[in-house]
Protein backbone atom coordinates (compact mmCIF):
# COMPACT_ATOMS: atom_id res chain seq x y z
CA UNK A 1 2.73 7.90 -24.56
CA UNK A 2 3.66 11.82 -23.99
CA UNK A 3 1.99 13.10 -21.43
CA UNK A 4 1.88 16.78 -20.56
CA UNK A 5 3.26 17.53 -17.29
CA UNK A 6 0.56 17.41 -14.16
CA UNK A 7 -2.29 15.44 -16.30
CA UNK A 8 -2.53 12.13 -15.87
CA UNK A 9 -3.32 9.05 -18.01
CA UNK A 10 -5.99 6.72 -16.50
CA UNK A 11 -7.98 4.23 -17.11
CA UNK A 12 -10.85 2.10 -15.03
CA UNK A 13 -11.68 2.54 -11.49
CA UNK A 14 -9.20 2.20 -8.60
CA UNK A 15 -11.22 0.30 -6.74
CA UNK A 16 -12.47 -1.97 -9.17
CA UNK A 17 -10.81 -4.84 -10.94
CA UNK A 18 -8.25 -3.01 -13.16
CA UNK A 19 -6.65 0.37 -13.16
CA UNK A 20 -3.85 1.90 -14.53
CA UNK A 21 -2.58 5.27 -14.71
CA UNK A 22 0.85 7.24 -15.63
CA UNK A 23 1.54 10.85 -14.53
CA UNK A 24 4.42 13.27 -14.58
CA UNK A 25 4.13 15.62 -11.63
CA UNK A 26 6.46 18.32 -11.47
CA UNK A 27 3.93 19.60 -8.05
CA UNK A 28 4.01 18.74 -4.53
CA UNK A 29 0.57 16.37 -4.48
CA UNK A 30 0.42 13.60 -1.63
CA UNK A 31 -1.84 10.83 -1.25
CA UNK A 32 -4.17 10.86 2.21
CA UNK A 33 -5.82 7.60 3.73
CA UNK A 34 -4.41 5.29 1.20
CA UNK A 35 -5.59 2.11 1.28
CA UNK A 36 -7.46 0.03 -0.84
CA UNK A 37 -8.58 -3.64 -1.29
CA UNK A 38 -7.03 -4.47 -4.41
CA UNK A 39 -3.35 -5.34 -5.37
CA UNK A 40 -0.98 -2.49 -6.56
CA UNK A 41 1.74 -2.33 -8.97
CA UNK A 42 3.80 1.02 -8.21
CA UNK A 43 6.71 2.19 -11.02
CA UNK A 44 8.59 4.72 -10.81
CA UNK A 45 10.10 6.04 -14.54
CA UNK A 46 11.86 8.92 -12.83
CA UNK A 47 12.54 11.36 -9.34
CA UNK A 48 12.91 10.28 -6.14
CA UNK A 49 9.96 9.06 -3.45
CA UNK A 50 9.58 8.09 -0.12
CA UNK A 51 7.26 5.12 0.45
CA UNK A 52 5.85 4.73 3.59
CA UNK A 53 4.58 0.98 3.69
CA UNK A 54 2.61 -0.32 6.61
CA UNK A 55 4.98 0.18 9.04
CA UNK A 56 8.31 1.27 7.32
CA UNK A 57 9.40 3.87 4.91
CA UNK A 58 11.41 2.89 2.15
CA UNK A 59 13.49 5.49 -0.70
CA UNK A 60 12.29 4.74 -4.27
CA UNK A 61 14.55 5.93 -7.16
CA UNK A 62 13.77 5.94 -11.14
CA UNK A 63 13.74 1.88 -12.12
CA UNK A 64 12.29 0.82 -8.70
CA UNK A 65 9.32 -1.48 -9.00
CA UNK A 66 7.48 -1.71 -5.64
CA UNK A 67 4.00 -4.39 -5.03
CA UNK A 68 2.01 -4.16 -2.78
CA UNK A 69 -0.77 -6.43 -1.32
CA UNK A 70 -4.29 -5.71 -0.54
CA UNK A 71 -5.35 -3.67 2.67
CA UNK A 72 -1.57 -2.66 3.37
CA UNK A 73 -1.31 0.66 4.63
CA UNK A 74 0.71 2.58 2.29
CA UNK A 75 1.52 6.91 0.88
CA UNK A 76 3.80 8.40 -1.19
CA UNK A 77 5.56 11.68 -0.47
CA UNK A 78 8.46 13.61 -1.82
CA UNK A 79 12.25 14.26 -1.44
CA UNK A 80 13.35 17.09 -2.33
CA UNK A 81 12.29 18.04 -5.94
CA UNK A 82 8.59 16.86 -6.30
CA UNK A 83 9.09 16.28 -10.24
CA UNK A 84 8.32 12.68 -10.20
CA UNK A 85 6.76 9.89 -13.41
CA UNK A 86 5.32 6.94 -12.28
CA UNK A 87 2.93 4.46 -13.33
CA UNK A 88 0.66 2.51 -11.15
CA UNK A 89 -1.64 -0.55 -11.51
CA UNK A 90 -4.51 -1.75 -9.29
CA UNK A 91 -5.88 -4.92 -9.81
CA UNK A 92 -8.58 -7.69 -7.96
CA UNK A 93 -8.68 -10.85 -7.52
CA UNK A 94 -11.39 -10.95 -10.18
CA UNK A 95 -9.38 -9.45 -12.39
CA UNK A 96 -6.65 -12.12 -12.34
CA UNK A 97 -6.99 -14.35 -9.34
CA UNK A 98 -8.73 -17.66 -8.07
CA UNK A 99 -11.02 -18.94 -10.47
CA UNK A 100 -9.74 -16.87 -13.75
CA UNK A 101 -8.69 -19.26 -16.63
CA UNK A 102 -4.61 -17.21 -16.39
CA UNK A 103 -4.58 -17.83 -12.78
CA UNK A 104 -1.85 -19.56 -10.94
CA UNK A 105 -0.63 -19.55 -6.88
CA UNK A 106 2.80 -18.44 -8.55
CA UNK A 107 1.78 -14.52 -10.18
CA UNK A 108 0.73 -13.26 -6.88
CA UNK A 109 2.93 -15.01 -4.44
CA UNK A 110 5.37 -11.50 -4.03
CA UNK A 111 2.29 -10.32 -2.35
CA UNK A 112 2.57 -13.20 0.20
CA UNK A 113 5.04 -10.60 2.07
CA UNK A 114 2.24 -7.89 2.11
CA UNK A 115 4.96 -5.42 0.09
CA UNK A 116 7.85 -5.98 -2.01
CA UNK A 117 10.09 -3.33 -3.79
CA UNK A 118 12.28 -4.60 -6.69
CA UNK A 119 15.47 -2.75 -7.39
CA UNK A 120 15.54 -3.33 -11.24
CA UNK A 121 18.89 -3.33 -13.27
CA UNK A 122 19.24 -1.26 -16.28
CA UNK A 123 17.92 -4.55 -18.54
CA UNK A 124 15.24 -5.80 -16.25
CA UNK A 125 14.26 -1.88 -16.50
CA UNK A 126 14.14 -1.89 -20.16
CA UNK A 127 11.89 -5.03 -20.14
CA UNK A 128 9.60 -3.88 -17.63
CA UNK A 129 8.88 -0.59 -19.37
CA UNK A 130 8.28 -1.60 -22.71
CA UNK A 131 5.74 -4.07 -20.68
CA UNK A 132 4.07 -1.21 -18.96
CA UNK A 133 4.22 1.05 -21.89
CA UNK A 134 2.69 -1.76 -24.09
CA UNK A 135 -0.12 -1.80 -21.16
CA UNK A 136 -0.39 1.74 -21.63
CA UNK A 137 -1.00 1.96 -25.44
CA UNK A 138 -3.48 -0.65 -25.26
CA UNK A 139 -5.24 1.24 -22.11
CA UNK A 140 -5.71 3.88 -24.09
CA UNK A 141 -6.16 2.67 -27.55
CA UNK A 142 -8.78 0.22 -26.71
CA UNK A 143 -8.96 -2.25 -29.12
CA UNK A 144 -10.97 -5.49 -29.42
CA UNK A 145 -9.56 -7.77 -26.88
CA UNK A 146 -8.31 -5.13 -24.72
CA UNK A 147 -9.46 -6.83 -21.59
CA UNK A 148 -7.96 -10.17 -22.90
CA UNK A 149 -4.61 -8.83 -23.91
CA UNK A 150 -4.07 -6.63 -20.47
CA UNK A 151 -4.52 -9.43 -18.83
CA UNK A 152 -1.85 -11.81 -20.71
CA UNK A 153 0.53 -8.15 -19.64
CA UNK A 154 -0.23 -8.24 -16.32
CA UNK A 155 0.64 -12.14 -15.74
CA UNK A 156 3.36 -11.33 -18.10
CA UNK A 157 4.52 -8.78 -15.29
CA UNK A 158 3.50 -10.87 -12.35
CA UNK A 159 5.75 -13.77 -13.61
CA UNK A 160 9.02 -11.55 -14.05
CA UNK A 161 8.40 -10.14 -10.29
CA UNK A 162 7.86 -13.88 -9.05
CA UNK A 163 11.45 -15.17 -10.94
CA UNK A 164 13.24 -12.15 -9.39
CA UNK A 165 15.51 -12.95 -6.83
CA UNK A 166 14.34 -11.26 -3.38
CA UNK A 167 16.41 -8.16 -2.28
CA UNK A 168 17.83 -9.11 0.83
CA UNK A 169 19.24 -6.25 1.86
CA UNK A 170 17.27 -3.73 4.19
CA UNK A 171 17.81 -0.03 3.85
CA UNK A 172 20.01 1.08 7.20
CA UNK A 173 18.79 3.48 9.34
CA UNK A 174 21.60 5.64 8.23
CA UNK A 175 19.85 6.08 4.28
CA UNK A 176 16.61 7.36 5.72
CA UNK A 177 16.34 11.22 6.82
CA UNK A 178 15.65 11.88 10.58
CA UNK A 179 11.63 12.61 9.88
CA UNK A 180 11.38 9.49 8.37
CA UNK A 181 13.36 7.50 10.58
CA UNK A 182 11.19 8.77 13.52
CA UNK A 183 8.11 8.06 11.70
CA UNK A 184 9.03 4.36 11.15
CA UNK A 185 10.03 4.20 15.15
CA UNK A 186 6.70 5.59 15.95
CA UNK A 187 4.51 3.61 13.64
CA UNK A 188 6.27 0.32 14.87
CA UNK A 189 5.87 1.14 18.16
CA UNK A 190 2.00 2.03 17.51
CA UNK A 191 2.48 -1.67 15.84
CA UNK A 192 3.60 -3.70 19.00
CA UNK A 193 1.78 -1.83 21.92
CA UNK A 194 -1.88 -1.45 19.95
CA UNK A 195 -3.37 -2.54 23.00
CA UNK A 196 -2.51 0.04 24.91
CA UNK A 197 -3.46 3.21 25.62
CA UNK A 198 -2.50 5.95 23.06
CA UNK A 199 -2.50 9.17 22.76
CA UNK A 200 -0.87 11.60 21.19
CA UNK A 201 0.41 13.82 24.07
CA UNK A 202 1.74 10.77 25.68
CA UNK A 203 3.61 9.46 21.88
CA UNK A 204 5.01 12.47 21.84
CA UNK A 205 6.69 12.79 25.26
CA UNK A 206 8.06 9.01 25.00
CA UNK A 207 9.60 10.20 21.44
CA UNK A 208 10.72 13.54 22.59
CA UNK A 209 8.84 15.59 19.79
CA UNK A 210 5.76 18.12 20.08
CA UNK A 211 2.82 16.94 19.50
CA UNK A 212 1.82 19.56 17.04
CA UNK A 213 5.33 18.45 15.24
CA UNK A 214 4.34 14.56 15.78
CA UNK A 215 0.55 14.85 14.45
CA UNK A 216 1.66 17.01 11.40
CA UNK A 217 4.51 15.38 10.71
CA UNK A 218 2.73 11.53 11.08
CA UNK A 219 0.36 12.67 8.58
CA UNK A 220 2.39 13.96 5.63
CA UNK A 221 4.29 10.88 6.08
CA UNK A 222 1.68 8.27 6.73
CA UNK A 223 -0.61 10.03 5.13
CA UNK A 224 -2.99 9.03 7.98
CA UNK A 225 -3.28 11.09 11.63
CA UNK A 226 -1.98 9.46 14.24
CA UNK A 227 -5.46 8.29 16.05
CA UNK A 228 -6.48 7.34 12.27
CA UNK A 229 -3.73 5.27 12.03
CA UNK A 230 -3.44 3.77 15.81
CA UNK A 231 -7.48 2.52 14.86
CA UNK A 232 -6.49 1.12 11.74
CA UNK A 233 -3.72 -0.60 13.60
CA UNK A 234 -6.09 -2.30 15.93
CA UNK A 235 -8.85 -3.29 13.40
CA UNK A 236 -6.80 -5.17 11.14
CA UNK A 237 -5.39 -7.57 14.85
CA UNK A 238 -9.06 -7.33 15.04
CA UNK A 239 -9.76 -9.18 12.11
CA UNK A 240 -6.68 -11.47 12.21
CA UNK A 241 -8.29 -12.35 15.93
CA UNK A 242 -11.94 -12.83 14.16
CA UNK A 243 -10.31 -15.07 11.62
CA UNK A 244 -8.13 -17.58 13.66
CA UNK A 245 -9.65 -17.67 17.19
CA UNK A 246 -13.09 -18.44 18.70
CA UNK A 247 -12.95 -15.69 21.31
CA UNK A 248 -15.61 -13.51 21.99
CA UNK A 249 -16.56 -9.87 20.05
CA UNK A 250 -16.26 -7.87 23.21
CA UNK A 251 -13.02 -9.99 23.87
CA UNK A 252 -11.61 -8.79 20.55
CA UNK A 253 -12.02 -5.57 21.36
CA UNK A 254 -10.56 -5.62 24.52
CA UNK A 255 -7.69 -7.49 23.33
CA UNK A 256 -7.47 -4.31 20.87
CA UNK A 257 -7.17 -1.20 22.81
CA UNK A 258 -10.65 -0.40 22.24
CA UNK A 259 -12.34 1.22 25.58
CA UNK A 260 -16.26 -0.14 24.48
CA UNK A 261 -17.95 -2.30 22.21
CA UNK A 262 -20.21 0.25 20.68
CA UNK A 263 -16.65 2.04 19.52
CA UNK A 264 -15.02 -1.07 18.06
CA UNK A 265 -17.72 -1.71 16.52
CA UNK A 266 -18.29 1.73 14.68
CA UNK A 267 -14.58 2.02 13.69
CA UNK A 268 -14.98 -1.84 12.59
CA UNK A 269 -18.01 -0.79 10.09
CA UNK A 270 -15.99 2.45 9.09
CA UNK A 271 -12.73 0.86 8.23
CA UNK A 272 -14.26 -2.84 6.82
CA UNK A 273 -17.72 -1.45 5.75
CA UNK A 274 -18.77 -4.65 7.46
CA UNK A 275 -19.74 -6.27 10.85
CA UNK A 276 -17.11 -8.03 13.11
CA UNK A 277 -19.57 -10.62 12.85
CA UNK A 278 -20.19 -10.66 9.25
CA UNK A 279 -16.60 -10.21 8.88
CA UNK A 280 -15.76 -13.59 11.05
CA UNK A 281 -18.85 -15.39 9.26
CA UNK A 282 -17.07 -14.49 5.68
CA UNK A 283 -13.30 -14.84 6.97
CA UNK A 284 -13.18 -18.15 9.32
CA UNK A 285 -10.25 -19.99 8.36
């Protein structure tokens, strides 16, 4: 499909059980607060990215295929030039998981490791193009038995990323840019101390940056702030503790970093749109 520059191709709802959409940006535009419960496919035809994924950042370049699994914090921002294609796919377990006729364990166990990026050689990047563009065309053409046959392309997809071997090599320290590398210190750090007491003025001194530099920065990165991000942090130990232990609400919190009850249990609503309660009721293993 040509697509004129800035004006994307979509179709369905983001949130719902399938989306897809292709754009070439040649414009600075970044993602804020991105985080969804559904899985996402993320290809990128041509540019450069940086991914920031849960708590990493990773440097995407044109054939790079990159999944990733429900309720992972993730953003994309720029290097450099902003001219960037891409296509991405959202999908829920409705759509293709437990219970649907083409489901097996197999298409969405590279989301076992919450994200996954793929660096595709020139043949596996032919292949998975003329898949996506084939899931394009019938996206927008919408012929009988589009539901049907997007389907049969997405397990189609799903199978090649579960037969590829895994990537075992990490990018270094030394292939990330200084911002980025900080960002990834910070947001790991956030990770392992969540329980604590943090603040921004204090995050700052321990990583010798302002924090005007450290909240604006965290942001364009993340594309969370920092206190967005440190809360997000501590609901989803939250839930893990709801799911696998029998302690207490106000003991979860605690065990959080949150100060009160009445707070966890706001930010728990916000973030969930449910009750910790609810939530365990729903969740228990």
């Amino acid at each position: 499909m040509k697509l004129k520059p800035d004006e994307p191709f979509t179709f369905g709802d983001e949130d719902g059980d399938f989306y897809i959409q292709q754009v070439h940006r040649t414009k600075p535009f970044g993602r804020m607060n991105h985080i969804h419960h559904t899985y996402e496919i993320y290809y990128l035809l041509s540019g450069e990215r940086v991914h920031f994924i849960d708590r990493r950042t990773v440097r995407l370049t044109a054939g790079d295929l990159v999944l990733v699994s429900k309720g992972v914090v993730h953003n994309s921002s720029e290097i450099g030039s902003p001219e960037h294609e891409r296509i991405v796919i959202n999908f829920s377990d409705g759509f293709l998981g437990t219970g649907h006729p083409l489901h097996d364990p197999l298409l969405l166990a590279p989301f076992a490791q919450q994200a996954r990026v793929f660096r595709l050689s020139a043949q596996e990047r032919v292949f998975a193009e003329q898949l996506l563009g084939k899931m394009i065309a019938e996206a927008d053409q919408q012929r009988p038995g589009c539901e049907v046959y997007l389907r049969l392309l997405l397990a189609e997809l799903l199978l090649f990323a579960a037969r590829h071997p895994v990537d075992e090599r990490p990018e270094s320290p030394g292939q990330q840019n200084p911002l980025h590398q900080k960002i990834t210190e910070i947001a790991a750090f956030i990770g392992a101390n969540y329980a604590a007491k943090l603040t921004l003025p204090e995050l700052a001194k321990r990583f010798f940056v302002s924090p005007y530099y450290l909240s604006r920065s965290f942001k364009a990165v993340t594309g969370f702030t920092l206190i967005e991000y440190v809360n997000l942090t501590r609901i989803r130990e939250a839930q893990k503790l709801l799911r696998e232990t029998d302690l207490k609400i106000i003991a979860v919190a605690e065990r959080t970093g949150f100060e009160s009850a009445g707070h966890f249990d706001r930010m728990f609503k916000k973030l969930t749109e449910t009750t910790p309660l609810l939530y365990r009721k729903l969740n228990r293993l």
